[in-house]
PDB file of N, CA and C in Angstrom:
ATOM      1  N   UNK A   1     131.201 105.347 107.199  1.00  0.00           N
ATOM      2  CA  UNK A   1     130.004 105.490 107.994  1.00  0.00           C
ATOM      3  C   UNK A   1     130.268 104.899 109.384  1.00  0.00           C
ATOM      4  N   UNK A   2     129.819 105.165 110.332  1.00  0.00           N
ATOM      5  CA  UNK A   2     130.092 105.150 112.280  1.00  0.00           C
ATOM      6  C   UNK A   2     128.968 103.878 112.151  1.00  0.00           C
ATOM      7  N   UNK A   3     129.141 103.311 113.288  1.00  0.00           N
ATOM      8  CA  UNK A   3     128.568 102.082 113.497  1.00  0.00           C
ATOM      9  C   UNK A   3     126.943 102.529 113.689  1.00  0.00           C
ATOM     10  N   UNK A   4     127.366 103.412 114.852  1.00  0.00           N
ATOM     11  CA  UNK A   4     125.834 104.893 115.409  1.00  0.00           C
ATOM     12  C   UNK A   4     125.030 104.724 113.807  1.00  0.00           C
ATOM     13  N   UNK A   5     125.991 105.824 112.912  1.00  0.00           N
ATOM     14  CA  UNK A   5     124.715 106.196 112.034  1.00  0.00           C
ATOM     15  C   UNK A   5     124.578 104.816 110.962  1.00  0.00           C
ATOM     16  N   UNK A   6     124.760 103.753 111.059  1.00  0.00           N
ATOM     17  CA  UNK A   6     124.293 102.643 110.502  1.00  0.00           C
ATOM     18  C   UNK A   6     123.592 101.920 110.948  1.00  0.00           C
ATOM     19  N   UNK A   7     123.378 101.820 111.955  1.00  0.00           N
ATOM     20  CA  UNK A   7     122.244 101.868 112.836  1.00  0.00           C
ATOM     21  C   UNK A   7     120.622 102.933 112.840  1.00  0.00           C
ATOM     22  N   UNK A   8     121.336 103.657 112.784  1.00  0.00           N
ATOM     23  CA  UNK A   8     120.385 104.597 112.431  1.00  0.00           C
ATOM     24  C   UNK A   8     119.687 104.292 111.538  1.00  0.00           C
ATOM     25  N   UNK A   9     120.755 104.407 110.203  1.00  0.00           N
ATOM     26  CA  UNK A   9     120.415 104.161 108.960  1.00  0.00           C
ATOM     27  C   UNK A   9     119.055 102.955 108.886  1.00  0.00           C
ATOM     28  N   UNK A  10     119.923 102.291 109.401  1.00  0.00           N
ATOM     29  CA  UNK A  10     118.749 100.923 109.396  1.00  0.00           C
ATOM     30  C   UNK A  10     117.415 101.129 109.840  1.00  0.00           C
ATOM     31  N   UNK A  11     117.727 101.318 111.082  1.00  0.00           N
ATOM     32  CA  UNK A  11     116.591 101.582 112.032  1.00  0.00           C
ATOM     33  C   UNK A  11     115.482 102.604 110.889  1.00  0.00           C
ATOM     34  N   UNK A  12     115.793 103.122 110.337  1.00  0.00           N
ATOM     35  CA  UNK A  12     115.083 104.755 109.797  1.00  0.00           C
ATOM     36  C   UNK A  12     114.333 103.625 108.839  1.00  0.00           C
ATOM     37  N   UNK A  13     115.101 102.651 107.807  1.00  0.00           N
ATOM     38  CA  UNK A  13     114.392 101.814 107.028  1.00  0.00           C
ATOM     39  C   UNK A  13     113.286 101.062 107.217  1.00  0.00           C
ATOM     40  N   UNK A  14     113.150 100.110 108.418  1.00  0.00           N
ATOM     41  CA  UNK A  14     112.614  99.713 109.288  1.00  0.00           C
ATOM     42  C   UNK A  14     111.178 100.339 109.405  1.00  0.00           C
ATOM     43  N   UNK A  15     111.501 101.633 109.613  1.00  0.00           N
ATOM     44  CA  UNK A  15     110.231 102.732 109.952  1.00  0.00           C
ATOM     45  C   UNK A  15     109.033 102.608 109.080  1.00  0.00           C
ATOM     46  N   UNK A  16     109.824 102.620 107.636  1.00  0.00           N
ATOM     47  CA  UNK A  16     108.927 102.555 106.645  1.00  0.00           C
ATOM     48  C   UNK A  16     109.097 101.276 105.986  1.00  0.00           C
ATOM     49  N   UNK A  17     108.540 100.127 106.375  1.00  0.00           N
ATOM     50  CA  UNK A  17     108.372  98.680 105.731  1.00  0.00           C
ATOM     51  C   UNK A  17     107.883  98.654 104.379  1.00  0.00           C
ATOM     52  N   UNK A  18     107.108  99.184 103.500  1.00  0.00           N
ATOM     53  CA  UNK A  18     106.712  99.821 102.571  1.00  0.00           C
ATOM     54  C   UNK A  18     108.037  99.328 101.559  1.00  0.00           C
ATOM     55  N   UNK A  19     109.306 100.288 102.066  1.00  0.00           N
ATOM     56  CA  UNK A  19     110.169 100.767 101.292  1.00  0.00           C
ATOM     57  C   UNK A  19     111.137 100.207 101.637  1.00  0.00           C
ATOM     58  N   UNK A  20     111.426  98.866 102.720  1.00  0.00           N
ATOM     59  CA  UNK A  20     112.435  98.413 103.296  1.00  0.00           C
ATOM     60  C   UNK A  20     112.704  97.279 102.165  1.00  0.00           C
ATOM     61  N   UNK A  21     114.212  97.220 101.584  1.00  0.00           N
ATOM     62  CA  UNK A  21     114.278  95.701 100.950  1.00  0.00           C
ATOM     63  C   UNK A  21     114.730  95.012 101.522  1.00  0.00           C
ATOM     64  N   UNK A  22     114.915  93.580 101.087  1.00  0.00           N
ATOM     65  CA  UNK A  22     115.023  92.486 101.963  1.00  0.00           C
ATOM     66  C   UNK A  22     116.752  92.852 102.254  1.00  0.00           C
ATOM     67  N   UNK A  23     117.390  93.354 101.614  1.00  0.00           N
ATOM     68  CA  UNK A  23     119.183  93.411 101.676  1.00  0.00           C
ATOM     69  C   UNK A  23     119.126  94.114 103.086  1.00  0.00           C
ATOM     70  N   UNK A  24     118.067  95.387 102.757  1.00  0.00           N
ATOM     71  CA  UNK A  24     118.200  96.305 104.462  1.00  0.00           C
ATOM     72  C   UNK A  24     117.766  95.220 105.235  1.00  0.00           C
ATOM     73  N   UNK A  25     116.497  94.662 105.521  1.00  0.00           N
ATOM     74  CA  UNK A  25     116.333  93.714 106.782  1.00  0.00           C
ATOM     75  C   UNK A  25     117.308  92.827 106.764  1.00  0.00           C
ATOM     76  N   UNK A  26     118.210  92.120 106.007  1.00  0.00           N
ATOM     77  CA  UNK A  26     119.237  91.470 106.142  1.00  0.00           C
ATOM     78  C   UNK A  26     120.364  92.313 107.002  1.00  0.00           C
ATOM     79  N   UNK A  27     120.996  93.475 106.588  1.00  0.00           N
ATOM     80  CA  UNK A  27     121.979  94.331 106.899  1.00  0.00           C
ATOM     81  C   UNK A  27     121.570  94.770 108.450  1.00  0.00           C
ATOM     82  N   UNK A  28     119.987  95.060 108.695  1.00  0.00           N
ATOM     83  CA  UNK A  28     119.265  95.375 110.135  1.00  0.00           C
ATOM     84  C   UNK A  28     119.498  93.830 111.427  1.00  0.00           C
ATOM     85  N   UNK A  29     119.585  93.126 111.017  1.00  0.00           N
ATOM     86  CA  UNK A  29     119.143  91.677 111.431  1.00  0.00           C
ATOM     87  C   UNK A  29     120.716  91.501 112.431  1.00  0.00           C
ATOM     88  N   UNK A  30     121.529  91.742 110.928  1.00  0.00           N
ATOM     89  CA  UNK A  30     123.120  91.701 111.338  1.00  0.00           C
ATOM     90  C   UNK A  30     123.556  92.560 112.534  1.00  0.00           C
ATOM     91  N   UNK A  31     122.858  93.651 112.391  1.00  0.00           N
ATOM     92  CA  UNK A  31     123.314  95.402 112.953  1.00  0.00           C
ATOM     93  C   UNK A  31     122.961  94.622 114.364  1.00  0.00           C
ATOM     94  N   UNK A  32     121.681  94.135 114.687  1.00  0.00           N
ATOM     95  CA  UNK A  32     120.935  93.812 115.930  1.00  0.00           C
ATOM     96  C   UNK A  32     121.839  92.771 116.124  1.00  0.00           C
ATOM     97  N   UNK A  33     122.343  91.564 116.230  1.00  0.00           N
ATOM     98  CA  UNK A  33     122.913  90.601 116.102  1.00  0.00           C
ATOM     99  C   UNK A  33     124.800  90.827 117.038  1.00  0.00           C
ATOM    100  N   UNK A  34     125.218  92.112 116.376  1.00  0.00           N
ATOM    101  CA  UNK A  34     126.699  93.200 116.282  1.00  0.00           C
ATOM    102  C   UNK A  34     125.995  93.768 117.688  1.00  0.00           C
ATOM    103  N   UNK A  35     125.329  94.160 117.742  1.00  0.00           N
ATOM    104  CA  UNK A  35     125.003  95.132 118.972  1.00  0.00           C
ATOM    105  C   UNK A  35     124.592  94.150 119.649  1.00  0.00           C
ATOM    106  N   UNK A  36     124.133  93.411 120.081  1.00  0.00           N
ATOM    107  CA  UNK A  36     123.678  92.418 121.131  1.00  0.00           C
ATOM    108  C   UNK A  36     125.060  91.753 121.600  1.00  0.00           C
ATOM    109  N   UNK A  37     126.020  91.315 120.848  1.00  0.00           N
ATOM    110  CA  UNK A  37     127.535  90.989 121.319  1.00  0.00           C
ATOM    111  C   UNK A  37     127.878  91.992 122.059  1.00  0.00           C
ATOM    112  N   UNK A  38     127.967  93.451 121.106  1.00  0.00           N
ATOM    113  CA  UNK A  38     129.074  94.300 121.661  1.00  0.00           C
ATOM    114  C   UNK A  38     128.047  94.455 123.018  1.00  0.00           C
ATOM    115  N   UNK A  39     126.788  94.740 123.581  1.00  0.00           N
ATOM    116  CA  UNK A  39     126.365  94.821 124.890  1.00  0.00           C
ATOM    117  C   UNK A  39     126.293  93.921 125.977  1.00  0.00           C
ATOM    118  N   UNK A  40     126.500  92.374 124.993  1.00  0.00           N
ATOM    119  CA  UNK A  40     126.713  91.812 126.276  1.00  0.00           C
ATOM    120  C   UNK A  40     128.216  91.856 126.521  1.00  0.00           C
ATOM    121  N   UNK A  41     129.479  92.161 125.895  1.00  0.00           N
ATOM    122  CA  UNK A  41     130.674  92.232 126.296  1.00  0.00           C
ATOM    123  C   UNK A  41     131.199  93.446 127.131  1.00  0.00           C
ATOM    124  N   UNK A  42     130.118  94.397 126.708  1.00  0.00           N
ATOM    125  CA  UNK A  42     130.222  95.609 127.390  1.00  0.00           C
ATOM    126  C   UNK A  42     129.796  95.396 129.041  1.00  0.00           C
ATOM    127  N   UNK A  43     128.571  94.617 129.359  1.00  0.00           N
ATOM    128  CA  UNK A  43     127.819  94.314 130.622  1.00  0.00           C
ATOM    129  C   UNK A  43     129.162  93.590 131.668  1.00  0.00           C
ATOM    130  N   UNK A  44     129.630  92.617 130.908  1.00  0.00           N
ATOM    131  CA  UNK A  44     130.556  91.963 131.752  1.00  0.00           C
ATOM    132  C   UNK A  44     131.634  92.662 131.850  1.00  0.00           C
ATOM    133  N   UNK A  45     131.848  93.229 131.064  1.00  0.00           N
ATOM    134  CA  UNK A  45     133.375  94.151 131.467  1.00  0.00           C
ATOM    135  C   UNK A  45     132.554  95.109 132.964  1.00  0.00           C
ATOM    136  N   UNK A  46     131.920  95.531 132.616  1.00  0.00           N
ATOM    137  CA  UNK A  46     131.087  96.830 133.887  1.00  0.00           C
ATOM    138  C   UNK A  46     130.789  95.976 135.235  1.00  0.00           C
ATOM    139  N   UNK A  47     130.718  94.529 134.756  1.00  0.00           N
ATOM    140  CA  UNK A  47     130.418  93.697 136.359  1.00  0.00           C
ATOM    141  C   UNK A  47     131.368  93.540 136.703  1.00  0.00           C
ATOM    142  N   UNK A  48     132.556  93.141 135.597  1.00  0.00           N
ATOM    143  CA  UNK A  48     133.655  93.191 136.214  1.00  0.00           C
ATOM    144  C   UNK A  48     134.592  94.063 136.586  1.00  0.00           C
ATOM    145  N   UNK A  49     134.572  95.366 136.203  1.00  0.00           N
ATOM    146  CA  UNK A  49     135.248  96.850 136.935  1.00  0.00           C
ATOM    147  C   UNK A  49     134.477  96.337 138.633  1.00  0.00           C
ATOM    148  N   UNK A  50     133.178  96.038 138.757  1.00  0.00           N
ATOM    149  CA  UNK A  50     132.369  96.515 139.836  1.00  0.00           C
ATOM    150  C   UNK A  50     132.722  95.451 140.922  1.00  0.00           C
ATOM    151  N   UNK A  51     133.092  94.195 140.469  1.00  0.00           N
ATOM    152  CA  UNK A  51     133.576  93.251 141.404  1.00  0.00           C
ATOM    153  C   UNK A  51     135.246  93.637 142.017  1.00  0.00           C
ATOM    154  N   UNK A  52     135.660  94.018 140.979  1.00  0.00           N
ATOM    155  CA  UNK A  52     137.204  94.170 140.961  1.00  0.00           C
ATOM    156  C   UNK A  52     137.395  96.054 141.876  1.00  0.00           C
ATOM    157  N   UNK A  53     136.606  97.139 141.384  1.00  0.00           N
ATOM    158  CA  UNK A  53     136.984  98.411 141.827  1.00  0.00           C
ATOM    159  C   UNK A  53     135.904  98.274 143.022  1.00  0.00           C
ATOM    160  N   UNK A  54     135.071  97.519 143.352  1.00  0.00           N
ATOM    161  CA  UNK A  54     134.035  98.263 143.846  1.00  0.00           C
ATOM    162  C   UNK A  54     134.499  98.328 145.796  1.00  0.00           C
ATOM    163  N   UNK A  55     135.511  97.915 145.770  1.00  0.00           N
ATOM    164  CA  UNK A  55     135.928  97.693 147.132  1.00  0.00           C
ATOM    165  C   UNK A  55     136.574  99.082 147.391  1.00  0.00           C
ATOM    166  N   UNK A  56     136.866  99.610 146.233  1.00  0.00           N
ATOM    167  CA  UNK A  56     137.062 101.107 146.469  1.00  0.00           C
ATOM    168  C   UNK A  56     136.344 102.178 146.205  1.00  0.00           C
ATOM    169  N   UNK A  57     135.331 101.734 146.759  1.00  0.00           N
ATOM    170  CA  UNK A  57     133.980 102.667 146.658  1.00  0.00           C
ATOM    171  C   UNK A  57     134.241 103.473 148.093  1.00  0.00           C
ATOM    172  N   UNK A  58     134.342 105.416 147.867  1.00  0.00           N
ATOM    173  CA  UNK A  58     133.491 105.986 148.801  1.00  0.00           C
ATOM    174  C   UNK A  58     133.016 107.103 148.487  1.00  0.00           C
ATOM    175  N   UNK A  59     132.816 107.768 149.343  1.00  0.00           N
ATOM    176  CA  UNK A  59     131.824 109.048 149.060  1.00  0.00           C
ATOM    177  C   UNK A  59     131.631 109.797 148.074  1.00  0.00           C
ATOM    178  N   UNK A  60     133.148 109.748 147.031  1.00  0.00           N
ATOM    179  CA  UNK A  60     133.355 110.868 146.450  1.00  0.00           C
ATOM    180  C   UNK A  60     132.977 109.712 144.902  1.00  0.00           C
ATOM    181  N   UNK A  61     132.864 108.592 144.924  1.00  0.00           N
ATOM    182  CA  UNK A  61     132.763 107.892 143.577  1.00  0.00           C
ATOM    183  C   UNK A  61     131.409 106.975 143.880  1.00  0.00           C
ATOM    184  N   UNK A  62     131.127 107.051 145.282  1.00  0.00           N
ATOM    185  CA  UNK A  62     129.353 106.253 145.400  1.00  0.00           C
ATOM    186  C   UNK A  62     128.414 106.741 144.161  1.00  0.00           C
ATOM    187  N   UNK A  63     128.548 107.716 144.202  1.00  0.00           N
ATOM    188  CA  UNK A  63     127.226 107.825 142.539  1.00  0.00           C
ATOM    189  C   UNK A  63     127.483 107.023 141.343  1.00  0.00           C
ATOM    190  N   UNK A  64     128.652 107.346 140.666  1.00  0.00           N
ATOM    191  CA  UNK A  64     128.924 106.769 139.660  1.00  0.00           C
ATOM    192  C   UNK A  64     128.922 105.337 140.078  1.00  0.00           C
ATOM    193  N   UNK A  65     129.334 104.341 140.991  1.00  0.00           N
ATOM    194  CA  UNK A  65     129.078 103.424 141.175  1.00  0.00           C
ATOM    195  C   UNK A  65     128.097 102.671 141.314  1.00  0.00           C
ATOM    196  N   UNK A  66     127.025 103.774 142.103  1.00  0.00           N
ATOM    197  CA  UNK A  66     125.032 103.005 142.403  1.00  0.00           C
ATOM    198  C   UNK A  66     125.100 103.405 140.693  1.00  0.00           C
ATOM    199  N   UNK A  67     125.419 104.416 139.821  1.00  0.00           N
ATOM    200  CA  UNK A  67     125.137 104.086 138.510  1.00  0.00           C
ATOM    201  C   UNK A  67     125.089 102.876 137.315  1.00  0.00           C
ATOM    202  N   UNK A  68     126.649 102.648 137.971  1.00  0.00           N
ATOM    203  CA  UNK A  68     126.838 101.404 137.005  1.00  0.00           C
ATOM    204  C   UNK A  68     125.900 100.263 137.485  1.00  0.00           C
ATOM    205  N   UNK A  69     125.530 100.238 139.172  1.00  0.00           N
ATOM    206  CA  UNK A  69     124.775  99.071 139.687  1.00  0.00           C
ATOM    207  C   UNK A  69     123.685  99.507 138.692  1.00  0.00           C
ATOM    208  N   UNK A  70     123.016 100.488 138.722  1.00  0.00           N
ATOM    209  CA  UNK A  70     121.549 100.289 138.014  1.00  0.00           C
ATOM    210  C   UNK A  70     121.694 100.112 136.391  1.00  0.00           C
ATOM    211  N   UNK A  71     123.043 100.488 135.939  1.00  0.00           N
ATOM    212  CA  UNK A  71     122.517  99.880 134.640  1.00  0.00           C
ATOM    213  C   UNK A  71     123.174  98.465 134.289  1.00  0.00           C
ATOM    214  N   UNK A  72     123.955  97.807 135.102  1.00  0.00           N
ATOM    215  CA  UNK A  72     123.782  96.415 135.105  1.00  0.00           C
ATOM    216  C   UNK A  72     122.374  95.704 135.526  1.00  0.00           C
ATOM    217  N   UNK A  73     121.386  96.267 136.431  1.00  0.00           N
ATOM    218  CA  UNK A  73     120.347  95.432 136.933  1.00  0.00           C
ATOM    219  C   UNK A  73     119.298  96.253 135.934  1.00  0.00           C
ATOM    220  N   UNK A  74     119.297  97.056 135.066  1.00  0.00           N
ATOM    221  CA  UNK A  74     118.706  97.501 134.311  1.00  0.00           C
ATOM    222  C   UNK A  74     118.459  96.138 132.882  1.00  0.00           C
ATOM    223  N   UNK A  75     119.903  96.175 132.340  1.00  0.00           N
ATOM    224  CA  UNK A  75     120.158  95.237 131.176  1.00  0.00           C
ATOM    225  C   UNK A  75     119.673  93.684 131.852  1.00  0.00           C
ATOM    226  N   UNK A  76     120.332  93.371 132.964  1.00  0.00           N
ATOM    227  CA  UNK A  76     119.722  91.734 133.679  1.00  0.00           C
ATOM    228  C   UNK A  76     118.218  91.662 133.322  1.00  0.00           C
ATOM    229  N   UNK A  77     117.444  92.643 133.502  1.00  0.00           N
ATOM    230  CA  UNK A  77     116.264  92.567 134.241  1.00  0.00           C
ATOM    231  C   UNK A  77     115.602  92.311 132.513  1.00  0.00           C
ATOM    232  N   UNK A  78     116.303  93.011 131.746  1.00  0.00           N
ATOM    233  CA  UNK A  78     115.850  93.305 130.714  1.00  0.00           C
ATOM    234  C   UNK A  78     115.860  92.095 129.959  1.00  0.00           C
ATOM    235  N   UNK A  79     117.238  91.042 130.024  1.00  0.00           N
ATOM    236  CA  UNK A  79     117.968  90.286 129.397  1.00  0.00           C
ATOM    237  C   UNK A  79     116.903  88.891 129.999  1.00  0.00           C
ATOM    238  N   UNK A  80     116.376  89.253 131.477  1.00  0.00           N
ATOM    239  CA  UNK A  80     115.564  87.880 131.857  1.00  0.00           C
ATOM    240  C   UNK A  80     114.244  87.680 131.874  1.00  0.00           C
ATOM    241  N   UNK A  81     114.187  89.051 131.007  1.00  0.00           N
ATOM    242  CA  UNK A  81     112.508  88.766 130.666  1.00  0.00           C
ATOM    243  C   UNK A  81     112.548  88.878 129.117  1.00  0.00           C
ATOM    244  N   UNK A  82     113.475  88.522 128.184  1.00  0.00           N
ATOM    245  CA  UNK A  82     113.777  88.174 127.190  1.00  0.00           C
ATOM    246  C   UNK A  82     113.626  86.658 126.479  1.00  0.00           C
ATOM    247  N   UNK A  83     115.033  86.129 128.259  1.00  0.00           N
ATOM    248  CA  UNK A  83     114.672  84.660 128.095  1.00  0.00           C
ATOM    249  C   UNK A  83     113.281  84.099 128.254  1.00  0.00           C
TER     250      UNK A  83
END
């Protein structure tokens, strides 16, 4: 099973609390826990392409670059109204 559809999986359990056992909210808890690492390791790698490439920013790669800016200040924004 892909990390994606175990996630899924979970998530789908979730939906219906009814029918969720405690092993799934255990296994869900973990899933959230796995994904919150892998995104914040993912964020810093992307700040750091952007500190490191971004001096070679021009015309022909400016989009993809204001991209990555907005979804780093996307996740920040997200991450500091968390704290």
């Amino acid at each position: 099973m892909t990390q994606e559809s175990n996630a899924l999986r979970l998530a789908e359990c979730l939906d219906e609390p009814l029918y969720t056992t405690h092993k799934q909210m255990m296994e869900a808890a973990a899933e959230l826990r796995r994904l919150l690492a892998e995104n914040s390791a993912l964020l810093e790698a992307l700040k750091a392409m952007l500190t490191h490439m971004g001096m070679d920013e021009d015309t022909w790669n400016k989009p993809t670059f204001n991209q990555a800016r907005a979804a780093v200040a996307k996740a920040e924004g997200e991450n500091h109204e968390r704290s």
